[in-house]
N, C-alpha and C. Protein backbone atom coordinates (compact mmCIF):
# COMPACT_ATOMS: atom_id res chain seq x y z
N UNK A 1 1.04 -12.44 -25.34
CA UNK A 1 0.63 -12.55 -23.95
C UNK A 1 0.87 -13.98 -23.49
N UNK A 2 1.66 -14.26 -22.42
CA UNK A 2 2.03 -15.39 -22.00
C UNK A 2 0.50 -16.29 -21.14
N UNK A 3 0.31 -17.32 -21.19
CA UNK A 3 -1.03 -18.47 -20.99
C UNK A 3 -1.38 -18.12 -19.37
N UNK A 4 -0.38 -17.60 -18.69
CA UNK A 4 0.07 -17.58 -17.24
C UNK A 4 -1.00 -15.82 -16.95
N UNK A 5 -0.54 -15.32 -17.76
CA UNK A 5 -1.31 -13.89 -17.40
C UNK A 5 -2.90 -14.00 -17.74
N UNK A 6 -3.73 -13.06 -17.02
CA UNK A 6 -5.60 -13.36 -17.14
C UNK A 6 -5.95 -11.91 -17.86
N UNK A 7 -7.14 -12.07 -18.42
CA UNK A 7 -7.33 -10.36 -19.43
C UNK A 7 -8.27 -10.31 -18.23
N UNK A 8 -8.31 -8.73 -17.36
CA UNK A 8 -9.50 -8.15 -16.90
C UNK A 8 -9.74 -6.45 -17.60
N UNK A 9 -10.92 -6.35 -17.31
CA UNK A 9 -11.11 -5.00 -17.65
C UNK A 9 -11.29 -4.35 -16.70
N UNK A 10 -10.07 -2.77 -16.48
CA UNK A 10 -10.52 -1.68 -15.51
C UNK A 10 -11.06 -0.77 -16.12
N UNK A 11 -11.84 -0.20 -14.85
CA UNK A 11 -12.42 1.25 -15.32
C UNK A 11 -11.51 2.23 -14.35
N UNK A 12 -10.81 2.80 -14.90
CA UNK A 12 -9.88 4.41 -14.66
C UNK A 12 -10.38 5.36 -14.64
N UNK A 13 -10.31 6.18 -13.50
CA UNK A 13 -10.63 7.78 -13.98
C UNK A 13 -9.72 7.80 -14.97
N UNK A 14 -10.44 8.97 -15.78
CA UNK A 14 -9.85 9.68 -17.10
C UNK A 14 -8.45 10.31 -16.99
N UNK A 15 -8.49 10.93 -15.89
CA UNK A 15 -7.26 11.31 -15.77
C UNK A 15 -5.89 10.69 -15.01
N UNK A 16 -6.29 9.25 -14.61
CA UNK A 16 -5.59 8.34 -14.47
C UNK A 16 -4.94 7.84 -15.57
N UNK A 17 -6.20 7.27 -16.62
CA UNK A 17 -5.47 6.38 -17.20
C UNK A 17 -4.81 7.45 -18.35
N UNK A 18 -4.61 8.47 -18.39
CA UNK A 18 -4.09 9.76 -19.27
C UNK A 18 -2.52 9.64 -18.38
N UNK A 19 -2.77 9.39 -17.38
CA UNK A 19 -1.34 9.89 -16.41
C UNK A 19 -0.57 8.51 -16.81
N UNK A 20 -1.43 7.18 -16.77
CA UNK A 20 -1.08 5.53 -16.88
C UNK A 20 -0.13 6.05 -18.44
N UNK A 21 -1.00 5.97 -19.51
CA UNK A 21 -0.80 6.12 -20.56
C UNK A 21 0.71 6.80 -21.29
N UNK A 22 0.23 8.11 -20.83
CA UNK A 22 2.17 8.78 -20.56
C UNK A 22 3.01 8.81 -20.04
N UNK A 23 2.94 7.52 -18.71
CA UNK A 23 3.96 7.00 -18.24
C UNK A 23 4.67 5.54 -19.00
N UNK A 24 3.43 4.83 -19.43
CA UNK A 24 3.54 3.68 -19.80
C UNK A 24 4.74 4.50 -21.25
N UNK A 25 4.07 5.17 -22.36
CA UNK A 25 5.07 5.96 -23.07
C UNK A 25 6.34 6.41 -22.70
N UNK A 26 6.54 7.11 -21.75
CA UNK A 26 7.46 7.81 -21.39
C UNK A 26 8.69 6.57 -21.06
N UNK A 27 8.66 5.53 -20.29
CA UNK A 27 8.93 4.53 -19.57
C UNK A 27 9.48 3.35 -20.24
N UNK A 28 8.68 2.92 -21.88
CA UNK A 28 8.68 2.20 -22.72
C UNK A 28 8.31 0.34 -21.98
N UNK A 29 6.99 0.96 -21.38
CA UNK A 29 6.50 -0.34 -20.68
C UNK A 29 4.97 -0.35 -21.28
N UNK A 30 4.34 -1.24 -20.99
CA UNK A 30 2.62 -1.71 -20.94
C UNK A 30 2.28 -0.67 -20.09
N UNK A 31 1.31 -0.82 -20.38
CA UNK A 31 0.36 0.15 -19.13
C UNK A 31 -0.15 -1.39 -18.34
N UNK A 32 0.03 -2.69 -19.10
CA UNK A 32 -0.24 -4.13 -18.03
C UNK A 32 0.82 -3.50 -16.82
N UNK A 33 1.66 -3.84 -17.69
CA UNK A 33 3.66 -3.79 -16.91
C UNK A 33 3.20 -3.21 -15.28
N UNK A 34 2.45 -1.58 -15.81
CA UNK A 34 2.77 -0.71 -14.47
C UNK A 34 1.98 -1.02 -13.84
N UNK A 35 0.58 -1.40 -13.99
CA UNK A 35 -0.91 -1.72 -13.11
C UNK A 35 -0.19 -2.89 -12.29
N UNK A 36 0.47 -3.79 -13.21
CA UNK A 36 1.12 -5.57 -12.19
C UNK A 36 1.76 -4.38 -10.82
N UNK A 37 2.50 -4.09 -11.26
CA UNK A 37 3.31 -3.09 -10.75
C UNK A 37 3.24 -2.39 -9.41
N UNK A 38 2.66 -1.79 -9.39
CA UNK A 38 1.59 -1.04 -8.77
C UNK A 38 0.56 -2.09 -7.39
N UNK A 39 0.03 -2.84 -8.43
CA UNK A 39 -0.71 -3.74 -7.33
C UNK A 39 0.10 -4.69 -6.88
N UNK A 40 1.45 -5.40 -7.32
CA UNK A 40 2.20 -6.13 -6.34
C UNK A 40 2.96 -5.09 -5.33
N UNK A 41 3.02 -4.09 -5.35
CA UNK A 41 3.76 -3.44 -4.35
C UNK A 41 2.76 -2.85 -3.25
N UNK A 42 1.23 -2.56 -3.78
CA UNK A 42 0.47 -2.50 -2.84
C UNK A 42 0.52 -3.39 -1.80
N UNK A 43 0.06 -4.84 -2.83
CA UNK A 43 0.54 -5.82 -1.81
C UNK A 43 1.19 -6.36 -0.91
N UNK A 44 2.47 -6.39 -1.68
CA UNK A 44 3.76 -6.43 -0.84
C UNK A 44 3.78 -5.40 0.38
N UNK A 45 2.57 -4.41 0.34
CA UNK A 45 2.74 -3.26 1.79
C UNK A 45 2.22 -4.05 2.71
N UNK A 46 0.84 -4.36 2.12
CA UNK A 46 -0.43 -5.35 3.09
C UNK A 46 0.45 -6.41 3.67
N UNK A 47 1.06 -6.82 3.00
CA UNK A 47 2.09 -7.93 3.47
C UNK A 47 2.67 -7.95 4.75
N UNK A 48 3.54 -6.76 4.64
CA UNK A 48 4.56 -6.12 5.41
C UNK A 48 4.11 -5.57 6.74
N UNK A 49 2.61 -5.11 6.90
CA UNK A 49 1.52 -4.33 7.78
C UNK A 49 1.19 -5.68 8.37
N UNK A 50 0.66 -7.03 7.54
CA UNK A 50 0.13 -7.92 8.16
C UNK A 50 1.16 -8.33 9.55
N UNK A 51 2.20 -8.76 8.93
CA UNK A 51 3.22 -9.35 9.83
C UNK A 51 4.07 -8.39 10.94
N UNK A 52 3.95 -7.18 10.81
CA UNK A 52 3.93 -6.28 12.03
C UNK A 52 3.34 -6.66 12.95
N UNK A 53 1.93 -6.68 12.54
CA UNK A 53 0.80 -6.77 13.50
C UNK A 53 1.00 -7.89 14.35
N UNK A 54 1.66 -9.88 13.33
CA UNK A 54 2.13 -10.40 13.94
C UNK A 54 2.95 -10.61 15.20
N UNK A 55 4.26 -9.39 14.99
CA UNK A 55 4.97 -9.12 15.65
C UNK A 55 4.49 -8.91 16.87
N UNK A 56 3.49 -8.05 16.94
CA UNK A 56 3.14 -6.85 17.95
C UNK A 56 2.06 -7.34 18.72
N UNK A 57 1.58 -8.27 18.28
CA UNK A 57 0.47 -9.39 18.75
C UNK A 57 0.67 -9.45 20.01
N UNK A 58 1.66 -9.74 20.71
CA UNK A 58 2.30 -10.45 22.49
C UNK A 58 2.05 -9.02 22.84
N UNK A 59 2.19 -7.81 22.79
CA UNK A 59 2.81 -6.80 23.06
C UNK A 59 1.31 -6.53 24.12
N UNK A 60 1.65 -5.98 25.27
CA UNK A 60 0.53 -5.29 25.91
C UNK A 60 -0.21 -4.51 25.02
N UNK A 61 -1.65 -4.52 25.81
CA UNK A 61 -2.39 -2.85 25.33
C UNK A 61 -2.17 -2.11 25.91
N UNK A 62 -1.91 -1.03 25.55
CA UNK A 62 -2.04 0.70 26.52
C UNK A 62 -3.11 1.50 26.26
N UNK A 63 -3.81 1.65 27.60
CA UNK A 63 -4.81 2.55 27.37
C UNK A 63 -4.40 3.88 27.09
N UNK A 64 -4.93 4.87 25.76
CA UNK A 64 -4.88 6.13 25.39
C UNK A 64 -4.64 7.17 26.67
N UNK A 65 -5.51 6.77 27.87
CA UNK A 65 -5.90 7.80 28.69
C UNK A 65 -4.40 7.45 29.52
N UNK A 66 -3.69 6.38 29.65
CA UNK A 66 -2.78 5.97 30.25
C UNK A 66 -1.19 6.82 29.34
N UNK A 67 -1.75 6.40 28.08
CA UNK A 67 -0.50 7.06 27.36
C UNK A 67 -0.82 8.89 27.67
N UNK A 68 -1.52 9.21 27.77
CA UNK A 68 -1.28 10.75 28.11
C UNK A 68 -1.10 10.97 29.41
N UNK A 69 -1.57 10.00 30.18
CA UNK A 69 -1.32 10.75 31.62
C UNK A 69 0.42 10.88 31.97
N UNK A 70 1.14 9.68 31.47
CA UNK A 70 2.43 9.21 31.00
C UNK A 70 3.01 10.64 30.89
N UNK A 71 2.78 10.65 29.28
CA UNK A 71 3.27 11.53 28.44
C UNK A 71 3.23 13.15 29.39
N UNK A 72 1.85 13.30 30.17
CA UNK A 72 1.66 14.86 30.80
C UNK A 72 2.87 14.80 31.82
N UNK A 73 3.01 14.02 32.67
CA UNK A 73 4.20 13.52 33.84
C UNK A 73 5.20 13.76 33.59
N UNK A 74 5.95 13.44 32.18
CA UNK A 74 6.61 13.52 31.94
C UNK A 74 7.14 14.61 31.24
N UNK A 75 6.32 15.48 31.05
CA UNK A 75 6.26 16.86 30.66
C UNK A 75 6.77 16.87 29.27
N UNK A 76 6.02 16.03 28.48
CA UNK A 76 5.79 16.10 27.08
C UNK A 76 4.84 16.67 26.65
N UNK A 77 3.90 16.64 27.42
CA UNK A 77 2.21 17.21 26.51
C UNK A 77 2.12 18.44 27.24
């Protein structure tokens, strides 16, 4: 284990870490490997969601009741 990585302990449903387990097998990885895995790509979503939001920040609000009246007019709804 490299000085850089930290030991925590999870608690898994059972049938998680059964699913973790025979992938980590199947795969020829850690079951560390896939959890890093897993939670940097979660991340990397949060990431990706954060800076949307950035984006979209300037953007007007539209009121709901505005987007349907829109949408009825236009003979979508």
């Amino acid at each position: 284990m490299s000085t850089k990585q930290r030991r925590a302990t999870l608690y898994l449903d059972p049938g998680l870490h059964r699913a973790l387990r025979l992938k980590a097998a199947e795969t020829d990885r850690t079951m560390s490997d896939l959890v890093n895995e897993a939670i940097r790509l979660a991340l990397a979503e949060d990431a990706e969601d954060l800076a949307a939001f950035d984006e979209r920040a300037s953007e007007p609000n539209l009121r709901f009741e505005e987007a349907v009246k829109e949408l009825h007019q236009r003979g979508r709804l």
